[in-house]
C-alpha atoms as a PDB file:
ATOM      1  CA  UNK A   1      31.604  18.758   8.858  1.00  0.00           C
ATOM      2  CA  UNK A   2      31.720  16.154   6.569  1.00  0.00           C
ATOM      3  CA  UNK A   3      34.155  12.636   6.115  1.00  0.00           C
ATOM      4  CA  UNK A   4      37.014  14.643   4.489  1.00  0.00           C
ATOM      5  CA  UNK A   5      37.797  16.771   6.934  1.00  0.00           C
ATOM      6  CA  UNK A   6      38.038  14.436   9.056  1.00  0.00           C
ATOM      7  CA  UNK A   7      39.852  12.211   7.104  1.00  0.00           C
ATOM      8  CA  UNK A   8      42.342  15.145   7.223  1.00  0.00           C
ATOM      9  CA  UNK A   9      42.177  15.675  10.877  1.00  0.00           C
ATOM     10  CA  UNK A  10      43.202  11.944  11.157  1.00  0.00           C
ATOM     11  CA  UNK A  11      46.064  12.225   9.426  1.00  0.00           C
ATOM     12  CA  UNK A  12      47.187  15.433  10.684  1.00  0.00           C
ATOM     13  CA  UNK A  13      47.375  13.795  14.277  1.00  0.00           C
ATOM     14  CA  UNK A  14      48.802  10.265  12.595  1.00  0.00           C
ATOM     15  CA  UNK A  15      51.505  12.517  11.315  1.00  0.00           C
ATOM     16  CA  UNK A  16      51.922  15.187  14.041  1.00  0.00           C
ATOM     17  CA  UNK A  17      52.590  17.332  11.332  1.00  0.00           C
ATOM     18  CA  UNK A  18      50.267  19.568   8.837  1.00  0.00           C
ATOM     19  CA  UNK A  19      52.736  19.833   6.135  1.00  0.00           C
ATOM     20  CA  UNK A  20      53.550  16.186   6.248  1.00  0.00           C
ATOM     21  CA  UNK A  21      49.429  15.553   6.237  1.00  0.00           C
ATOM     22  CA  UNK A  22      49.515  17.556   2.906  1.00  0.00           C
ATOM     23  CA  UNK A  23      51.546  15.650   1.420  1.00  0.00           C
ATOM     24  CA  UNK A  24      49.496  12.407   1.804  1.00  0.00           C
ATOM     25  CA  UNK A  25      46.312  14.473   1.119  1.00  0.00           C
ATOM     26  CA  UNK A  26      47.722  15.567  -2.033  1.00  0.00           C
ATOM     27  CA  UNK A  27      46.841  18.949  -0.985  1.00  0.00           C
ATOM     28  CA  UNK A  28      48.431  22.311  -0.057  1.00  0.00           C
ATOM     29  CA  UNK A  29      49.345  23.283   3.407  1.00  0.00           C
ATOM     30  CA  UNK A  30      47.147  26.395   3.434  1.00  0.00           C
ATOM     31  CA  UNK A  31      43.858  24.251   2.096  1.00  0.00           C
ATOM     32  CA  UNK A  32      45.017  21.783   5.040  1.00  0.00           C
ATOM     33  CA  UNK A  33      44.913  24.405   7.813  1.00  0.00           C
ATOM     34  CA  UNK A  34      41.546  25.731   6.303  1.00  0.00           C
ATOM     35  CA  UNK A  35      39.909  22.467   6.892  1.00  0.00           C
ATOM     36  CA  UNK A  36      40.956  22.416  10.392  1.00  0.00           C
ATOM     37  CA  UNK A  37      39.657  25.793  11.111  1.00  0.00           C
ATOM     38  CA  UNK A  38      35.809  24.690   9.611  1.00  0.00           C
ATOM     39  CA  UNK A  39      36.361  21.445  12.265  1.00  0.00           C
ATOM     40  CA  UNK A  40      37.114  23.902  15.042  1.00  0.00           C
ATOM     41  CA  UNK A  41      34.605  27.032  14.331  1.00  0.00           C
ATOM     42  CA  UNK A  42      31.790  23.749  14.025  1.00  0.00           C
ATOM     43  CA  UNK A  43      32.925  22.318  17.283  1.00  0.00           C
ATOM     44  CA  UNK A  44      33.696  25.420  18.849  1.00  0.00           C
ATOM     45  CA  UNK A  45      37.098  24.806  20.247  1.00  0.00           C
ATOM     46  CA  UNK A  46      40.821  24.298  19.344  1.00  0.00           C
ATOM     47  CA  UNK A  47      41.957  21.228  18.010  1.00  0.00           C
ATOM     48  CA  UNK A  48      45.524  21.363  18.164  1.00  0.00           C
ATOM     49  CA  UNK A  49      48.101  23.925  19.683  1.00  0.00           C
ATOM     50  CA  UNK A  50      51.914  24.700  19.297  1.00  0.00           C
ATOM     51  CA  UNK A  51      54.561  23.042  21.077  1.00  0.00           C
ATOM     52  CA  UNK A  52      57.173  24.691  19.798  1.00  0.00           C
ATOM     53  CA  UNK A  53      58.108  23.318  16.288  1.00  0.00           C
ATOM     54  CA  UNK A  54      55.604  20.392  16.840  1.00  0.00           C
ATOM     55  CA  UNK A  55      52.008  20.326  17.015  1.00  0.00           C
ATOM     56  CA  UNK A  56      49.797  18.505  19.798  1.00  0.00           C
ATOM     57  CA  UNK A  57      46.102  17.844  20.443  1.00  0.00           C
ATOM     58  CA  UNK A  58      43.970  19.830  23.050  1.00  0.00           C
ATOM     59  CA  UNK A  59      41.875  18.316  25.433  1.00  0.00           C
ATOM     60  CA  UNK A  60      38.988  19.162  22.807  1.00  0.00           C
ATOM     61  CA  UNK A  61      41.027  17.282  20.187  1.00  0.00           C
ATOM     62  CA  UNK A  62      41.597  14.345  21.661  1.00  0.00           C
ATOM     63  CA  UNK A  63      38.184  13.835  22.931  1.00  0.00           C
ATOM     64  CA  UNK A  64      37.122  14.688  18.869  1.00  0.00           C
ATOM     65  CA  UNK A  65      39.956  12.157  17.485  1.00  0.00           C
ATOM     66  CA  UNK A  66      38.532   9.369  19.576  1.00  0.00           C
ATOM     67  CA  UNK A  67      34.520  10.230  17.479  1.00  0.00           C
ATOM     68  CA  UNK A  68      36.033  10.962  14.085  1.00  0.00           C
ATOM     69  CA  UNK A  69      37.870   7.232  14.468  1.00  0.00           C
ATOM     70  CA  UNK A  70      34.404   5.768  15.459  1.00  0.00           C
ATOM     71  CA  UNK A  71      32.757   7.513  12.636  1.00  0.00           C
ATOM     72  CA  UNK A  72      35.305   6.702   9.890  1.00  0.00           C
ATOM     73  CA  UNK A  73      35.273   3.380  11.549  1.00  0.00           C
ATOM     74  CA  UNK A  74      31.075   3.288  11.312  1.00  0.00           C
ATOM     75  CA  UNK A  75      31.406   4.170   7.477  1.00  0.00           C
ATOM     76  CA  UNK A  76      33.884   1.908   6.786  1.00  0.00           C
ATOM     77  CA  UNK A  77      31.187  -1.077   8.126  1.00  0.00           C
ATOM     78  CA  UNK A  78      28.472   0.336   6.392  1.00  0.00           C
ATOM     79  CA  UNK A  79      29.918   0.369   3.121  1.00  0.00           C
ATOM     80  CA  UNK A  80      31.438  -3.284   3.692  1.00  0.00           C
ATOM     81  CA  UNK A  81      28.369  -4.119   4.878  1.00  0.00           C
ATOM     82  CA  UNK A  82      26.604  -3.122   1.675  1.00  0.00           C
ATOM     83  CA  UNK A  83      29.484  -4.378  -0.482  1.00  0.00           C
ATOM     84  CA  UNK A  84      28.566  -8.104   1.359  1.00  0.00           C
ATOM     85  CA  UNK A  85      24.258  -7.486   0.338  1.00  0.00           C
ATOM     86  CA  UNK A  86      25.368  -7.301  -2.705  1.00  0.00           C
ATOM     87  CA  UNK A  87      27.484 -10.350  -2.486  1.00  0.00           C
ATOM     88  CA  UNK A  88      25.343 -12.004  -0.493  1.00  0.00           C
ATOM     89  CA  UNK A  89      21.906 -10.616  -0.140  1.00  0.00           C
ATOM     90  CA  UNK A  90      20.223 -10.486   3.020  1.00  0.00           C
ATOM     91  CA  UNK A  91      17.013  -8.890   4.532  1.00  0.00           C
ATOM     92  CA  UNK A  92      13.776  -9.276   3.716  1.00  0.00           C
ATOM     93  CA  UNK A  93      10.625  -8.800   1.422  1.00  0.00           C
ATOM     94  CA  UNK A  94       7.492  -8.058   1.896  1.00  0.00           C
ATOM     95  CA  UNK A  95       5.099  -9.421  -0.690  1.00  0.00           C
ATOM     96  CA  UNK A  96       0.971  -8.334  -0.504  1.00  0.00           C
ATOM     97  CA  UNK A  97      -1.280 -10.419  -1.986  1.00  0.00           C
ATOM     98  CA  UNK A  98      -4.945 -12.479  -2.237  1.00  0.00           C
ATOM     99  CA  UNK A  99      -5.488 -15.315  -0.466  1.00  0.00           C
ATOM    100  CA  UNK A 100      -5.526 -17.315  -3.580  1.00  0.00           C
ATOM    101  CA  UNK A 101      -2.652 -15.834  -5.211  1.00  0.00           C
ATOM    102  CA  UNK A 102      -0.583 -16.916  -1.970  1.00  0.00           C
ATOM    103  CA  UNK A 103      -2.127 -20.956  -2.685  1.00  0.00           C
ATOM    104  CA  UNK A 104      -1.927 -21.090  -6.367  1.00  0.00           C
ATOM    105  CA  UNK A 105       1.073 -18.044  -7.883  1.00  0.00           C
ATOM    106  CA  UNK A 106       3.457 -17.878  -5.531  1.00  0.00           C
ATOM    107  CA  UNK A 107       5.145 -21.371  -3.357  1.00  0.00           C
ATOM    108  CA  UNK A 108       6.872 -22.455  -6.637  1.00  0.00           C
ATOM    109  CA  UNK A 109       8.124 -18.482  -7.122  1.00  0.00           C
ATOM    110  CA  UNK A 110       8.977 -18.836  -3.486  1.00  0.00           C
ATOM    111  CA  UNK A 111      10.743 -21.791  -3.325  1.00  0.00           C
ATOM    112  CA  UNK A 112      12.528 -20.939  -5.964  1.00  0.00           C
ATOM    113  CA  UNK A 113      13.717 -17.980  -4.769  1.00  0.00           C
ATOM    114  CA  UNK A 114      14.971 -19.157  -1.770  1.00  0.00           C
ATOM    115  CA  UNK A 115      17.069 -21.703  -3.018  1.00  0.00           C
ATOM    116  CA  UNK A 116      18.800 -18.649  -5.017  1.00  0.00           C
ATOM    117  CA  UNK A 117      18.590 -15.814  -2.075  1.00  0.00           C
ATOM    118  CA  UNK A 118      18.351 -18.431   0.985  1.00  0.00           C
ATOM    119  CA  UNK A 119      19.339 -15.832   3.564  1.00  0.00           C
ATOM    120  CA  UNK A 120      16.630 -13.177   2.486  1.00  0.00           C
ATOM    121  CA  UNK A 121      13.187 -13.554   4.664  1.00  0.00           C
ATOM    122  CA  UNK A 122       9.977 -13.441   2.464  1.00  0.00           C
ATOM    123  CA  UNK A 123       7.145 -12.405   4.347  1.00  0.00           C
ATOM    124  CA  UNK A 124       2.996 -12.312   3.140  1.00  0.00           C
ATOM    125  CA  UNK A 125       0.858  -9.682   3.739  1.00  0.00           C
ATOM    126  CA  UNK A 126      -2.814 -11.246   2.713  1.00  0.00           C
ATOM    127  CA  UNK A 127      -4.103  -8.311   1.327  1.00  0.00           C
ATOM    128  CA  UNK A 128      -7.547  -8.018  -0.771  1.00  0.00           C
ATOM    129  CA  UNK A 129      -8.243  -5.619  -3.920  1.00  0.00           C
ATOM    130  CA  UNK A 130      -6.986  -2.497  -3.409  1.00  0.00           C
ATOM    131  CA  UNK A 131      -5.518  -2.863  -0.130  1.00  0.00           C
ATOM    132  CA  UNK A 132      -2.878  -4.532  -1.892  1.00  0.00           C
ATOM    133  CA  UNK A 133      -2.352  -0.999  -4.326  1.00  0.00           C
ATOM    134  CA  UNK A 134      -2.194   0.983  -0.879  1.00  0.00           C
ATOM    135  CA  UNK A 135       0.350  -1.459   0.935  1.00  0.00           C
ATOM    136  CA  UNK A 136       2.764  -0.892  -1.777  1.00  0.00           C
ATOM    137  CA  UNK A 137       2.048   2.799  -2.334  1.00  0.00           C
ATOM    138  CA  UNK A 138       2.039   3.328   1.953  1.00  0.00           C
ATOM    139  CA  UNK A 139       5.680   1.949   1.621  1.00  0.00           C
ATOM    140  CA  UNK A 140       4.321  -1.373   3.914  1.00  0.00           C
ATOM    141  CA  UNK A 141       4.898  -3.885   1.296  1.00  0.00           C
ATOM    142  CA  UNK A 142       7.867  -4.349  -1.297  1.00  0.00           C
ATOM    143  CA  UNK A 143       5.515  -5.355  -3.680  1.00  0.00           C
ATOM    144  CA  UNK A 144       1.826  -6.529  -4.580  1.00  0.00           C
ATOM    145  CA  UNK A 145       0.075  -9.016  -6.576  1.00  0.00           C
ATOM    146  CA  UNK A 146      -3.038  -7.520  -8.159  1.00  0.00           C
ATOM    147  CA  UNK A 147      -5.270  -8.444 -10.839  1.00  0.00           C
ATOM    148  CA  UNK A 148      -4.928  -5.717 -14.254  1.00  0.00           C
ATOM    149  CA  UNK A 149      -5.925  -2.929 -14.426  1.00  0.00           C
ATOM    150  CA  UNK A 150      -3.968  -0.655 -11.217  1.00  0.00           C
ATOM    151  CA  UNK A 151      -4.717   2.677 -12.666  1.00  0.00           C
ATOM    152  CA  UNK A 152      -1.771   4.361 -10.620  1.00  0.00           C
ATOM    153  CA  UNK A 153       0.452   5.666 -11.968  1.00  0.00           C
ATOM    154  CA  UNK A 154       3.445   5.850  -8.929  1.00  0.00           C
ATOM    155  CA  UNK A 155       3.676   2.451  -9.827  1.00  0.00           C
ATOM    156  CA  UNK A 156       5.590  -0.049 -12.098  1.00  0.00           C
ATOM    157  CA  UNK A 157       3.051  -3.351 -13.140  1.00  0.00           C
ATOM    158  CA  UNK A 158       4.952  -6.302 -14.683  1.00  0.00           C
ATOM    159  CA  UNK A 159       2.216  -8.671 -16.219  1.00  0.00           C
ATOM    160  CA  UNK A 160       3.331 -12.163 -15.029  1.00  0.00           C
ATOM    161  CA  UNK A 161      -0.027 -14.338 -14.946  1.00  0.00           C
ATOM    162  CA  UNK A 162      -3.335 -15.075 -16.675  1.00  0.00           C
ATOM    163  CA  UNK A 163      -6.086 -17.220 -16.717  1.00  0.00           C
ATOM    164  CA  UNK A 164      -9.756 -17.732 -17.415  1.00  0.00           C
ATOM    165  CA  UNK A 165     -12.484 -16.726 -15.017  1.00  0.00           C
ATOM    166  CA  UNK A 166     -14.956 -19.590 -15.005  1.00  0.00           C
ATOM    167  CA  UNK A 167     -18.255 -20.870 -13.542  1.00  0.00           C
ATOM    168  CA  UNK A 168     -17.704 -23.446 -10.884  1.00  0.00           C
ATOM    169  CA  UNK A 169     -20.423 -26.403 -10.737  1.00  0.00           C
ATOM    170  CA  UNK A 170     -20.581 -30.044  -8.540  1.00  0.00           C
ATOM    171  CA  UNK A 171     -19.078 -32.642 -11.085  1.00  0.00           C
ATOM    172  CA  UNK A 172     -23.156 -33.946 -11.368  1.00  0.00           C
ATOM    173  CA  UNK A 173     -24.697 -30.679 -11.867  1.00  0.00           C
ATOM    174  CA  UNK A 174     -26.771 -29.993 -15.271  1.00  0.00           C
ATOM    175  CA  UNK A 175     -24.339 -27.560 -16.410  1.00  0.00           C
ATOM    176  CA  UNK A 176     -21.217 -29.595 -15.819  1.00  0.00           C
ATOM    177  CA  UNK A 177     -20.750 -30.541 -19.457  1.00  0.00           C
ATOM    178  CA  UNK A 178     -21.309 -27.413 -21.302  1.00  0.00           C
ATOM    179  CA  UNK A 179     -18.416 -25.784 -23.314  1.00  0.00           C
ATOM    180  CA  UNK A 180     -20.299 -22.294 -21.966  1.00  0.00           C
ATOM    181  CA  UNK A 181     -22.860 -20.615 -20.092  1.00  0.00           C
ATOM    182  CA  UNK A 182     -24.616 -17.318 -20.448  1.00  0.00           C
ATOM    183  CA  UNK A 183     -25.791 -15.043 -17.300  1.00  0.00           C
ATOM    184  CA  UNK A 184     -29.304 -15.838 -18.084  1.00  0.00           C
ATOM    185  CA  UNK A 185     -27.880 -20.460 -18.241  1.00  0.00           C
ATOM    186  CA  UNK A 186     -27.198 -19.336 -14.318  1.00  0.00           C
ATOM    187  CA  UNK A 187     -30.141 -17.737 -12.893  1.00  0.00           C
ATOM    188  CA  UNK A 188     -32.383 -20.685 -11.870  1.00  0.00           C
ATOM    189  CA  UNK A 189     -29.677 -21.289  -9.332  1.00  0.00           C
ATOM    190  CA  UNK A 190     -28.237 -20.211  -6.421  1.00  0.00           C
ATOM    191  CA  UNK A 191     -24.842 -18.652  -6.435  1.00  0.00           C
ATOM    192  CA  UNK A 192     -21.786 -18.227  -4.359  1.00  0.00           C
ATOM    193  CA  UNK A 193     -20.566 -14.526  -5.505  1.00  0.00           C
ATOM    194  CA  UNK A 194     -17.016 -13.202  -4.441  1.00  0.00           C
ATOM    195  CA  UNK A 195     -17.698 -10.285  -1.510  1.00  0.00           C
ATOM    196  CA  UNK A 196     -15.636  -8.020  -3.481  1.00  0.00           C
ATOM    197  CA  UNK A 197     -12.734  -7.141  -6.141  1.00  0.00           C
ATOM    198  CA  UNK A 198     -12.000  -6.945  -9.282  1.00  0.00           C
ATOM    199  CA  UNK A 199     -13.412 -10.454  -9.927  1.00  0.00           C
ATOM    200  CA  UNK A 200     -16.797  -9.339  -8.601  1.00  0.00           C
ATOM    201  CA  UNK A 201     -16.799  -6.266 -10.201  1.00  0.00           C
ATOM    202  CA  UNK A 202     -16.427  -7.750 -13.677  1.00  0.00           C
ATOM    203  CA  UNK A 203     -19.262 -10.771 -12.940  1.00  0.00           C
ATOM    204  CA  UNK A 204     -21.551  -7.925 -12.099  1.00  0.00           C
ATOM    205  CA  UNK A 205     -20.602  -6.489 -15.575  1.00  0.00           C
ATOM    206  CA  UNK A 206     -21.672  -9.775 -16.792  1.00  0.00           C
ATOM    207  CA  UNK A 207     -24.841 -10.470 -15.018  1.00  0.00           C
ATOM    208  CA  UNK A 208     -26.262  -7.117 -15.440  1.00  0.00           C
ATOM    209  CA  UNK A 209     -28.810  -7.757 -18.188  1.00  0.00           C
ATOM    210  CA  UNK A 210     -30.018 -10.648 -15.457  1.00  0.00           C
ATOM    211  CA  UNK A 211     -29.855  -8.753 -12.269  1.00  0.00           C
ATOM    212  CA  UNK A 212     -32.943  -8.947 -11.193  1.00  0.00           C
ATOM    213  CA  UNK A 213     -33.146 -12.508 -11.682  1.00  0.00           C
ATOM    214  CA  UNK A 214     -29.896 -13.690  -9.808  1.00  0.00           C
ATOM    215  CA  UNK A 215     -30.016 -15.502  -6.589  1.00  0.00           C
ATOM    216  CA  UNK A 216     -27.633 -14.576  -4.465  1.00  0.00           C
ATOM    217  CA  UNK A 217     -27.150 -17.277  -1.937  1.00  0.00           C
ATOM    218  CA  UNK A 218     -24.066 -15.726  -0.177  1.00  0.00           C
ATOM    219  CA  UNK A 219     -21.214 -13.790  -0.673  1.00  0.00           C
ATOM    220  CA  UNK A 220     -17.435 -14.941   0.503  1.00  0.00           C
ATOM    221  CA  UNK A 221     -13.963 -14.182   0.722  1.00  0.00           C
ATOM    222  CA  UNK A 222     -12.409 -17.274   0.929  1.00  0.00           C
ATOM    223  CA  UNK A 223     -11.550 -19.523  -2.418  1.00  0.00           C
ATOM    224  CA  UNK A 224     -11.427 -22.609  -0.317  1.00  0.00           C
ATOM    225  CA  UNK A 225     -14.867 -22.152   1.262  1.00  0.00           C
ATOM    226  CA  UNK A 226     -16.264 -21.358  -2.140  1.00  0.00           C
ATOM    227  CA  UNK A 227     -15.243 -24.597  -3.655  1.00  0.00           C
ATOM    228  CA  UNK A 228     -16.057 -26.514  -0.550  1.00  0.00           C
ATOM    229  CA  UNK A 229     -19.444 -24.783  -0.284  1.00  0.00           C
ATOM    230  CA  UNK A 230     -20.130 -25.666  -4.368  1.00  0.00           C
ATOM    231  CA  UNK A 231     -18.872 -29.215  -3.831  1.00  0.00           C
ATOM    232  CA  UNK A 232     -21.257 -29.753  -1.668  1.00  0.00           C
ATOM    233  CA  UNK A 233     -24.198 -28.902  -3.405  1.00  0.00           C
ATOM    234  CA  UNK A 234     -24.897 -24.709  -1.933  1.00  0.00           C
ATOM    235  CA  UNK A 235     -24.666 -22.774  -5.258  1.00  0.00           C
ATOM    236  CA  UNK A 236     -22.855 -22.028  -8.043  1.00  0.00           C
ATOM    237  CA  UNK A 237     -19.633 -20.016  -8.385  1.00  0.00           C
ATOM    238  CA  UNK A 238     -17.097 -18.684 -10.190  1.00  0.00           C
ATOM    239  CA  UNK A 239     -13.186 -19.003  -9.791  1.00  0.00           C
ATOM    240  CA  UNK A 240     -10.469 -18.648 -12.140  1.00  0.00           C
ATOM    241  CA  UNK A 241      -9.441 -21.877 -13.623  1.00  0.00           C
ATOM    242  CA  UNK A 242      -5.997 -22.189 -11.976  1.00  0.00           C
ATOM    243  CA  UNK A 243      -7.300 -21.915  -8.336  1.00  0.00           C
ATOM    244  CA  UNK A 244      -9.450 -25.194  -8.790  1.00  0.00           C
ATOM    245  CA  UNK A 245      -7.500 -27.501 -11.369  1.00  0.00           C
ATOM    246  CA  UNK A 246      -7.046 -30.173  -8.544  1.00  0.00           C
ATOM    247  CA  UNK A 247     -10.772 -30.411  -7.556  1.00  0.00           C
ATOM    248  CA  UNK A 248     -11.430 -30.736 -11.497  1.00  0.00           C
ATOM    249  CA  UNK A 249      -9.271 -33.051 -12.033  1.00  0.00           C
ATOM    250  CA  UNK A 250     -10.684 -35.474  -9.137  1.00  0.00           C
ATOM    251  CA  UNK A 251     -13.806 -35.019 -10.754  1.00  0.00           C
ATOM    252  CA  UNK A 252     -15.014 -33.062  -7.471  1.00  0.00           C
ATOM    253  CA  UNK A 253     -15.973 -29.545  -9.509  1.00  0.00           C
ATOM    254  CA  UNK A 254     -16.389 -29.417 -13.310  1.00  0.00           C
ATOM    255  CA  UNK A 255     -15.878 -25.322 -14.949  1.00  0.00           C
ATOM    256  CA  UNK A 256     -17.758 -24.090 -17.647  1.00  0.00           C
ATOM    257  CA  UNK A 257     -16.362 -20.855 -19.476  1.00  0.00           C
ATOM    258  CA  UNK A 258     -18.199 -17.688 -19.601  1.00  0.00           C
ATOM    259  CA  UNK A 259     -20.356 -16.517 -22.859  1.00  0.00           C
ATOM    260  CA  UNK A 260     -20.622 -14.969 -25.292  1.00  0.00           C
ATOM    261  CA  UNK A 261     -16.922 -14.038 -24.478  1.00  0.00           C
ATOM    262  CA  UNK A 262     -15.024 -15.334 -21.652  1.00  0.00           C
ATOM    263  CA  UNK A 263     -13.315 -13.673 -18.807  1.00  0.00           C
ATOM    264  CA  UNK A 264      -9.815 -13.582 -18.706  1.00  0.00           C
ATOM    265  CA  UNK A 265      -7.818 -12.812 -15.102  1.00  0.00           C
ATOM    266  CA  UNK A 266      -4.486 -10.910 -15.617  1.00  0.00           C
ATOM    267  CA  UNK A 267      -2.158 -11.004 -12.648  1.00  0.00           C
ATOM    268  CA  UNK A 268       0.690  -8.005 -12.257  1.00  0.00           C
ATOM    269  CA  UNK A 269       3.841  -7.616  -9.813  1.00  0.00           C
ATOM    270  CA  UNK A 270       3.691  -4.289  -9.213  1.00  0.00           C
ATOM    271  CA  UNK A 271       6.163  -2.049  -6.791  1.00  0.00           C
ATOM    272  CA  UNK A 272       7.001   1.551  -6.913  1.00  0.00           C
ATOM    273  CA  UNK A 273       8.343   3.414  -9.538  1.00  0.00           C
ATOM    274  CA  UNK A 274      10.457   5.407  -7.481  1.00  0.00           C
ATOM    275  CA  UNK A 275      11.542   2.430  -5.449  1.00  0.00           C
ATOM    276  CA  UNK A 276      15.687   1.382  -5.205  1.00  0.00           C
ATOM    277  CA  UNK A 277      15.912  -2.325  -6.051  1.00  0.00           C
ATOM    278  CA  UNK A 278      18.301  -4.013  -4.415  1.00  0.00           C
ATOM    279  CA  UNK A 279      19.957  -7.647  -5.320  1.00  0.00           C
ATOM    280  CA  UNK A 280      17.582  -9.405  -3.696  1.00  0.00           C
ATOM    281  CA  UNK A 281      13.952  -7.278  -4.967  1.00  0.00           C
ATOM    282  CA  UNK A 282      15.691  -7.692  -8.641  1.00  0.00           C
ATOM    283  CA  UNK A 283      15.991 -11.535  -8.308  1.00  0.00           C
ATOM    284  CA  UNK A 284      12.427 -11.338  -6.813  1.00  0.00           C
ATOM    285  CA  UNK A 285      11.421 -10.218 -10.176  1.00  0.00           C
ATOM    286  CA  UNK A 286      12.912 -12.113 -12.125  1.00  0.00           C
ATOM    287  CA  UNK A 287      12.369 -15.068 -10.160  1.00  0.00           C
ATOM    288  CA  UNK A 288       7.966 -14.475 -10.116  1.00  0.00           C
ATOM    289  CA  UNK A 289       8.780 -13.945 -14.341  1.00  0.00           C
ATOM    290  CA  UNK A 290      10.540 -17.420 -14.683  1.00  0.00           C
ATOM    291  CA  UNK A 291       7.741 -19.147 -12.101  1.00  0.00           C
ATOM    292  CA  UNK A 292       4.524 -17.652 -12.017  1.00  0.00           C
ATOM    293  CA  UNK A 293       3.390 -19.032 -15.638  1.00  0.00           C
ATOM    294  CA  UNK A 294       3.048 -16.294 -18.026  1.00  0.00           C
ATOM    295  CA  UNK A 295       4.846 -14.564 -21.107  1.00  0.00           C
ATOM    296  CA  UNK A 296       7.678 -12.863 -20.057  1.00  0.00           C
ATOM    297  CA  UNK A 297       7.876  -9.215 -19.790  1.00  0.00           C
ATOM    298  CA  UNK A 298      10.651  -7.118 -18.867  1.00  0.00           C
ATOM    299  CA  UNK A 299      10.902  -5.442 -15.063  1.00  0.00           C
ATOM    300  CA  UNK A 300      10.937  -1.917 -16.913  1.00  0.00           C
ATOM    301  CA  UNK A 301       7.807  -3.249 -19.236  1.00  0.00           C
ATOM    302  CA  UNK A 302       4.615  -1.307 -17.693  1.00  0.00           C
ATOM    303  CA  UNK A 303       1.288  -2.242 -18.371  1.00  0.00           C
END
């Protein structure tokens, strides 16, 4: 059974006549009468019967003309309903990402946004690491912020922000007005370490000539209770520059870069390859291009 037919059905009944009904079809009589016999060997009953010259509906038929107007009728709003997301989109997103990206990437992209797509919901998922990668690959999040490299390849990245990873001092401390700092400048003190991600992975990159000499005070997931546990005096950390301009600039927290070569943070949208973007997703992406402070790169550019 499919919309055709019953298209044709319709108008049979409209017209009380099949020959009439192919005329308006644009179809032959014979092709007419063939549809109607597929309706009635699916449903397992007459349709119609002869009266006389004319043509009637059985007590099957009637009961089936009342369903085929709903479901033409159910099409019709689906498709108008569509046509009007398009015009208007509506819905929502679901965006997973890091605590930090949700402070210090996204409320500008957001409000943005809205002001263009004001009757789409944006929702957060705060997601760590690769639970972000999963919520987007498990279908439970539109689309994820994660730092570079995702080595998956189901999904589209779109680089859209960078900055330096840096160490994090008190305004007073000894360190506060080098240019740099080596792994072996940060050893007679006690750090604050990331519990886990990317960022932690890549500091224990750089501290592993000094391993065995790093003090570990504790490790945290939080960026605010990092920089409120360095400001006052508990250890050392390190933060990517953008996520603590504001203390710096109070002269709260002073950041020294990394040596011999810094680390640089590389933020990607990324969302399924296989994934239908709709209105409002596409102005998502081009809105988090325009706002979240980086070079521009295409939706289709992959990284």
């Amino acid at each position: 059974m499919d919309l055709d037919q019953l298209h044709t059905f319709l108008d049979i009944v409209r017209l009380k006549s099949f020959s009439k009904a192919a005329q308006t079809c644009f179809r032959t009589q014979p092709a007419i009468s063939a549809q109607v016999r597929q309706l009635e060997q699916e449903v397992n009953s007459p349709l119609f019967e002869r009266l006389g010259t004319r043509i009637g509906l059985t007590a099957a038929g009637r009961i089936f003309a009342i369903y085929a107007e709903q479901i033409l009728d159910l099409r019709r709003r689906a498709q108008d309903e569509i046509n009007e997301l398009e015009r208007v989109p509506r819905g929502e997103l679901l965006i997973a990402a890091n605590e930090a990206t949700c402070i210090y990437v996204l409320p500008e992209v957001f409000s943005e946004y809205k002001k263009e797509f004001p009757n789409v919901q944006l929702h957060v998922d705060r997601s760590y690491g690769s639970r972000v990668v999963e919520a987007v690959l498990d279908n439970q999040a539109d689309f994820g912020i994660s730092q570079l490299p995702v080595d998956e390849k189901r999904l589209m990245t779109v680089k859209i922000h960078s900055d330096e990873i840096k160490l994090l001092v008190p305004a007073n401390h000894p360190l506060a007005g080098r240019k740099s700092a080596t792994c072996k400048d940060v050893c007679p003190f006690q750090l604050l370490l990331p519990k886990s991600g990317n960022t932690r992975n890549r500091l224990n990159a750089w501290m592993e000539a000094v391993e065995d000499s790093i003090q570990i005070s504790m490790e945290l997931d939080s960026t605010e209770m990092i920089k409120r546990f360095v400001i006052t005096g508990l250890g050392l950390s390190f933060l990517a520059a953008s996520n603590c301009s504001e203390e710096v600039s109070a002269g709260k927290l002073a950041t020294v870069s990394l040596a011999p070569e810094p680390i640089i943070r590389r933020l990607a949208l990324i969302y399924r390859k296989d994934k239908a973007l709709s209105k409002a997703a596409l102005g998502f992406i081009q809105a988090i291009l325009k706002h979240a402070g980086t070079q521009g790169h295409s939706p289709a550019a992959s990284a």
